[in-house]
C-alpha atoms as a PDB file:
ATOM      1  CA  UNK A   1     -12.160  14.920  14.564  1.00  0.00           C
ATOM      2  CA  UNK A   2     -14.183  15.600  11.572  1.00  0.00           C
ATOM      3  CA  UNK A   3     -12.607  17.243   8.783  1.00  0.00           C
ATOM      4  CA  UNK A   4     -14.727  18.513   5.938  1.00  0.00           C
ATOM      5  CA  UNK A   5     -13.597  19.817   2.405  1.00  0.00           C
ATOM      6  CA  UNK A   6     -15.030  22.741   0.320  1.00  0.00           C
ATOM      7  CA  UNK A   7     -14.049  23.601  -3.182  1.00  0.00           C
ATOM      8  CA  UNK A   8     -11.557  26.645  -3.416  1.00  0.00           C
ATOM      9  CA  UNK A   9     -12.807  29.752  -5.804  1.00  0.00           C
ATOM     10  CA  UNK A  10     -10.572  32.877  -6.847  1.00  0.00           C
ATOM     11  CA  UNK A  11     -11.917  34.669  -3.943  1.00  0.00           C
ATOM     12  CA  UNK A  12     -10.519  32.353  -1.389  1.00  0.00           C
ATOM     13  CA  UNK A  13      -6.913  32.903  -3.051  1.00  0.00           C
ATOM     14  CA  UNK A  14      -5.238  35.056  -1.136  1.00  0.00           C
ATOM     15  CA  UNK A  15      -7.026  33.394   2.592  1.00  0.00           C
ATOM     16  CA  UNK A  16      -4.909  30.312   1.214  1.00  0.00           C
ATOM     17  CA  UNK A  17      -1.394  32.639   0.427  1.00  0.00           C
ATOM     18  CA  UNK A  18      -1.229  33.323   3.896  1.00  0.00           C
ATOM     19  CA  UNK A  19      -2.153  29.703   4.859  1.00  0.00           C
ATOM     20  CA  UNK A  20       0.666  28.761   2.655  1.00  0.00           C
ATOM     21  CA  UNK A  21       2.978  31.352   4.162  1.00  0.00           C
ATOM     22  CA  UNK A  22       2.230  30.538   7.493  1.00  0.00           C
ATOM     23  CA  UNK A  23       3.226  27.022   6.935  1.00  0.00           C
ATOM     24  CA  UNK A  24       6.232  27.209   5.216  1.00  0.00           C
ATOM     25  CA  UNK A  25       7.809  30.276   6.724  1.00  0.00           C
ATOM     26  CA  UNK A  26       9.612  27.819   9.518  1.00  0.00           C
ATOM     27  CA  UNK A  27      11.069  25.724   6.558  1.00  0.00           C
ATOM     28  CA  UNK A  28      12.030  28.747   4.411  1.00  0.00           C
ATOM     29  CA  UNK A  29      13.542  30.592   6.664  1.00  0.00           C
ATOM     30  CA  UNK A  30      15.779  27.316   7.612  1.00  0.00           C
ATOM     31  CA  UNK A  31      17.152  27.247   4.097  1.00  0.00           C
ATOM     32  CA  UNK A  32      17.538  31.354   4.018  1.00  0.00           C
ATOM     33  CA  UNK A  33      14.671  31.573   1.488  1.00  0.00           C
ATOM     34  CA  UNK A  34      11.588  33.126   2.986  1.00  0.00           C
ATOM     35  CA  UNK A  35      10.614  35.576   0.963  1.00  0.00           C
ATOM     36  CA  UNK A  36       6.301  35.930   1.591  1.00  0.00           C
ATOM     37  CA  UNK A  37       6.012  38.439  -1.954  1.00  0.00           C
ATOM     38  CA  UNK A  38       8.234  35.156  -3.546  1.00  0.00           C
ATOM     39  CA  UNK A  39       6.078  32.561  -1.779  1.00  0.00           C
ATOM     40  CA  UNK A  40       2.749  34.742  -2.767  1.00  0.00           C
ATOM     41  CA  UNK A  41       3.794  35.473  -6.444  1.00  0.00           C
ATOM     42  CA  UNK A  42       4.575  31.975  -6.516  1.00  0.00           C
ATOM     43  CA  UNK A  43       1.186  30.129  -5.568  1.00  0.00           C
ATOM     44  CA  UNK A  44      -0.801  33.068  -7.611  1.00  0.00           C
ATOM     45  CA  UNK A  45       1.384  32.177 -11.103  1.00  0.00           C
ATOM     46  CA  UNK A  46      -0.204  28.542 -10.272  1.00  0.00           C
ATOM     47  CA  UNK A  47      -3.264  28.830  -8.391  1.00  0.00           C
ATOM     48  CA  UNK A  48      -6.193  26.798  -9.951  1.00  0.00           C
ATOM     49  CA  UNK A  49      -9.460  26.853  -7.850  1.00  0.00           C
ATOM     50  CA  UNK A  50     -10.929  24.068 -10.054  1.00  0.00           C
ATOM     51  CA  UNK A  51      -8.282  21.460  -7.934  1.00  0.00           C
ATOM     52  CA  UNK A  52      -8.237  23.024  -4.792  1.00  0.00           C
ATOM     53  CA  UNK A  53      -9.876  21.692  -1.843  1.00  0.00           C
ATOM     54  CA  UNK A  54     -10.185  24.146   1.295  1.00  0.00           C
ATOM     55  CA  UNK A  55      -9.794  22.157   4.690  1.00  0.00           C
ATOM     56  CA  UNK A  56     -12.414  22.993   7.723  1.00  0.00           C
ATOM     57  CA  UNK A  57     -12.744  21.780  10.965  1.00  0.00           C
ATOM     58  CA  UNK A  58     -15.165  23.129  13.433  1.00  0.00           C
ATOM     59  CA  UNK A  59     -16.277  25.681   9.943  1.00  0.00           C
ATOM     60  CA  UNK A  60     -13.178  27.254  10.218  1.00  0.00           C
ATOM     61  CA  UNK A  61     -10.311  27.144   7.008  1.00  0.00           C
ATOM     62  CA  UNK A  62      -7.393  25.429   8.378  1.00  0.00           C
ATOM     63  CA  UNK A  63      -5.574  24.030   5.708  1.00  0.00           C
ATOM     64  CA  UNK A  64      -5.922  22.818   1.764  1.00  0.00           C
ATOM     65  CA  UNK A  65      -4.546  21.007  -1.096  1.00  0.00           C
ATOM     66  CA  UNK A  66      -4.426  20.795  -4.771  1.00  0.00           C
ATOM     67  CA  UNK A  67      -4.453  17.807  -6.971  1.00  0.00           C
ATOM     68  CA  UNK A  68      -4.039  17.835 -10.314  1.00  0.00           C
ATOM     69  CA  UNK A  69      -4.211  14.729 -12.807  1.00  0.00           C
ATOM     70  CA  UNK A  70      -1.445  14.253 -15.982  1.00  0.00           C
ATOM     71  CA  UNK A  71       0.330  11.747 -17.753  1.00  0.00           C
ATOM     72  CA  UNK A  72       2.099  11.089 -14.244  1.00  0.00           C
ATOM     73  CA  UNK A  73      -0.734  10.380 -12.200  1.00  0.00           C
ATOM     74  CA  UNK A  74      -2.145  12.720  -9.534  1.00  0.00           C
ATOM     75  CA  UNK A  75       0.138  15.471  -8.271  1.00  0.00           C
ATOM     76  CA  UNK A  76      -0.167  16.927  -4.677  1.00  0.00           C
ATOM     77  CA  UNK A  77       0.592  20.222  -5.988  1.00  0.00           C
ATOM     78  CA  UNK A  78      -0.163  21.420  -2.683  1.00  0.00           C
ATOM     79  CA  UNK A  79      -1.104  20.757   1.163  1.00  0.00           C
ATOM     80  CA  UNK A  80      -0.555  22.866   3.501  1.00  0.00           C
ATOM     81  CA  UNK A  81      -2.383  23.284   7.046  1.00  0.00           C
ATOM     82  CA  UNK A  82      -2.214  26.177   9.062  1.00  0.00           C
ATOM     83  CA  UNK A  83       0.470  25.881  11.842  1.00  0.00           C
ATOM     84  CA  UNK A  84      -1.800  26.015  14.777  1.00  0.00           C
ATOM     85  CA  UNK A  85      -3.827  23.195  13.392  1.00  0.00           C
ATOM     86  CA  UNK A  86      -0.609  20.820  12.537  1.00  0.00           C
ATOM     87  CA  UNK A  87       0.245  17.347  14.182  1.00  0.00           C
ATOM     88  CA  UNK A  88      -3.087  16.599  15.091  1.00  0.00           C
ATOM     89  CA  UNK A  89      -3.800  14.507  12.214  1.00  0.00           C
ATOM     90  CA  UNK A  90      -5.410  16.498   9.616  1.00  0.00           C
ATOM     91  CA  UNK A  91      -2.673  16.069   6.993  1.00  0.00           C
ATOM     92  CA  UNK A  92      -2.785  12.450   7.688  1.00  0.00           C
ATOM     93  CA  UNK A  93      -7.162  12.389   6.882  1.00  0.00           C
ATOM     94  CA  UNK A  94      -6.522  14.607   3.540  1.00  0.00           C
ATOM     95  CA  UNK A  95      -3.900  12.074   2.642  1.00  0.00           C
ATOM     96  CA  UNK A  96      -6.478   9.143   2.724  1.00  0.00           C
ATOM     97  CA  UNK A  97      -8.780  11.047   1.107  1.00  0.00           C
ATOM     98  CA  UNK A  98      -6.324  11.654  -1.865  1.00  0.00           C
ATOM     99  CA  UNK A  99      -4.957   8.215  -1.738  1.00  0.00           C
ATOM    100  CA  UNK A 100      -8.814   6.704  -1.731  1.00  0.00           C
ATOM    101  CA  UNK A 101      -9.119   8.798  -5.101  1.00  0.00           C
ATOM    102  CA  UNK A 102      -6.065   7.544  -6.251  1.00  0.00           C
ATOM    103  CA  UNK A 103      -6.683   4.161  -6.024  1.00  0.00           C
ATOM    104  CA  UNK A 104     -10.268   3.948  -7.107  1.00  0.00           C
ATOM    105  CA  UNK A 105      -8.650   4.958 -10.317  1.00  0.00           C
ATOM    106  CA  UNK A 106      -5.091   2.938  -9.614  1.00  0.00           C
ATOM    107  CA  UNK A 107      -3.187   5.793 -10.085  1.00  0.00           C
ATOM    108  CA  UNK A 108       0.179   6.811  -8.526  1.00  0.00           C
ATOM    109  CA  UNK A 109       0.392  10.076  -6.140  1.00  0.00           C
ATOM    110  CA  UNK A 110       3.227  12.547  -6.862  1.00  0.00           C
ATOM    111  CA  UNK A 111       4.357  15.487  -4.461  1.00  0.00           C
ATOM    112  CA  UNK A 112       7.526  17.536  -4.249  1.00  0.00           C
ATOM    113  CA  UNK A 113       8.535  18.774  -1.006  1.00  0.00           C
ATOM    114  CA  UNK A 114      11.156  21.686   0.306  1.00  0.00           C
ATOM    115  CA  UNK A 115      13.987  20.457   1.103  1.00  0.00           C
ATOM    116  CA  UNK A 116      14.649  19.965   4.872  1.00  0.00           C
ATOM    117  CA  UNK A 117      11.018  20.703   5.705  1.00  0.00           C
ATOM    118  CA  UNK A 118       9.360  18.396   8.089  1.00  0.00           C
ATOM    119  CA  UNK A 119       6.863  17.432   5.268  1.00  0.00           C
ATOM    120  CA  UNK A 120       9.574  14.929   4.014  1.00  0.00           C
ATOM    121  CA  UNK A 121       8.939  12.982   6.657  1.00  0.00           C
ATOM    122  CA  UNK A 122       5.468  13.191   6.923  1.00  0.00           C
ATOM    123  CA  UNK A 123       5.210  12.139   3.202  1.00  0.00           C
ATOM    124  CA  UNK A 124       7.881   8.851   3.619  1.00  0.00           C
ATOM    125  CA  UNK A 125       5.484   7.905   7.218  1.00  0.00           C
ATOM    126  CA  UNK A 126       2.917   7.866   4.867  1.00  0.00           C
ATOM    127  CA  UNK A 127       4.125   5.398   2.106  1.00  0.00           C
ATOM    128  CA  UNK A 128       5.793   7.663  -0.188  1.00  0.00           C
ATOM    129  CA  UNK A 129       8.585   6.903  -2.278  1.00  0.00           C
ATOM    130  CA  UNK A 130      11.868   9.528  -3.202  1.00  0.00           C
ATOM    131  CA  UNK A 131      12.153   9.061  -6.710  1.00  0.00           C
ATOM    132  CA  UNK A 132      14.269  12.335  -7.312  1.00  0.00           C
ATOM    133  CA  UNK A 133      15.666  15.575  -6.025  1.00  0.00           C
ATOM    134  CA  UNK A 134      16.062  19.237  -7.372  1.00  0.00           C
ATOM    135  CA  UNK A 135      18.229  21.826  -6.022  1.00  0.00           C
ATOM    136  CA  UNK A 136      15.444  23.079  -3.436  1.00  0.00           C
ATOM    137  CA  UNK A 137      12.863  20.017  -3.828  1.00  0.00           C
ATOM    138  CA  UNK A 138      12.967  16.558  -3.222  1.00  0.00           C
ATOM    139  CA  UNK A 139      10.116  14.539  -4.928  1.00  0.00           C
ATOM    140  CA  UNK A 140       8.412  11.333  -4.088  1.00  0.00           C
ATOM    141  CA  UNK A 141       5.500   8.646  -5.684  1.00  0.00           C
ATOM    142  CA  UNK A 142       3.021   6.643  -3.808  1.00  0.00           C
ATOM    143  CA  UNK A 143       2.119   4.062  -5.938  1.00  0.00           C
ATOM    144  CA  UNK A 144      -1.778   2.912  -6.243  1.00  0.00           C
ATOM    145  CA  UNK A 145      -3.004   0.486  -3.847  1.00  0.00           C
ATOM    146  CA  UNK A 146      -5.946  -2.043  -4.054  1.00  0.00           C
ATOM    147  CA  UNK A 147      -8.778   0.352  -4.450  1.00  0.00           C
ATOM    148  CA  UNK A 148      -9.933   1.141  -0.713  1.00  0.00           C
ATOM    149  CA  UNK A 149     -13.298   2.569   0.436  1.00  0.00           C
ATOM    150  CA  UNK A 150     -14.116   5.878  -0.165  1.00  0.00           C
ATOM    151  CA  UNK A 151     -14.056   9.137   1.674  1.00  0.00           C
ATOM    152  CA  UNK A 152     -16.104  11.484   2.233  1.00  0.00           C
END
C-alpha cells in the first residue's frame, strides 16, 4: 500500500473537519461529548495549513496530520484517518514518517489523545510514553531514536 502526502491549504479545511468528525464521532459520543459545530469550531480556532499533511491513497484524501515544532519537540497536533480507511495500516506509515523526521533531528514526539478513544492504544503499540493526563486528554512522548532512514 502506497501512501502519499500532499500539503494542506485553507481550501482543504473544511474536507479535513469532516475527516476529523468522522473519526472521532465513535469516541465522542462514548464520553457524551460529540458535538460536530464543537469539534468543527474547534479544529478551525487551530487549523494551520503550513503543518498539515493531507493523506492519499489510490488519489483519494483519506486521512491527515499536523505537526508542529516548539520548545517540546514535535507535537502530533493531529492524525486522523477517515473511518473506512482505518486498521489497515495507514496510521502506522504516517507514524514512521513523523518519527523518521523526528529523529533525523533527535527530537521527542508529543500527542494528546481523547480519553478512552482507541488511539491510546494505537499510540502506546507504537512506542509512546503517558507522561500526563487532563480531564478529557491523556498525553504521551516518544522519545528520539537513532536517526533512521528517511521517508518519502
Amino acid at each position: 500500500m502506497l501512501i502519499k502526502y500532499k500539503n494542506a491549504s485553507f481550501a482543504d479545511a473544511e474536507l479535513l473537519v469532516e475527516i476529523r468528525v468522522g473519526a472521532m464521532r465513535e469516541s465522542l459520543e462514548r464520553i457524551g461529548r460529540f458535538d460536530p459545530g464543537r469539534a468543527r469550531d474547534r479544529f478551525l480556532s487551530s487549523y494551520d495549513p503550513s503543518s498539515t499533511r493531507m493523506i492519499f491513497l489510490n488519489d483519494v484524501v483519506v486521512g491527515f496530520f499536523m505537526v508542529k515544532a516548539n520548545e517540546n519537540g514535535l507535537n502530533l497536533d493531529h492524525l486522523y484517518i477517515d473511518p473506512s480507511h482505518q486498521g489497515i495500516g495507514i496510521g502506522a506509515q504516517v507514524l514512521a514518517y513523523v518519527f523518521a523526521d523526528a529523529d533525523e533531528k533527535q527530537l521527542p514526539v508529543n500527542v494528546g489523545a481523547l480519553r478512552d478513544s482507541d488511539s491510546n492504544r494505537f499510540y502506546v503499540k507504537h512506542g509512546f510514553v503517558k507522561v500526563g493526563e487532563a480531564e478529557w486528554d491523556i498525553y504521551y512522548v516518544r522519545p528520539p531514536q537513532s536517526a533512521s532512514a528517511s521517508f518519502e
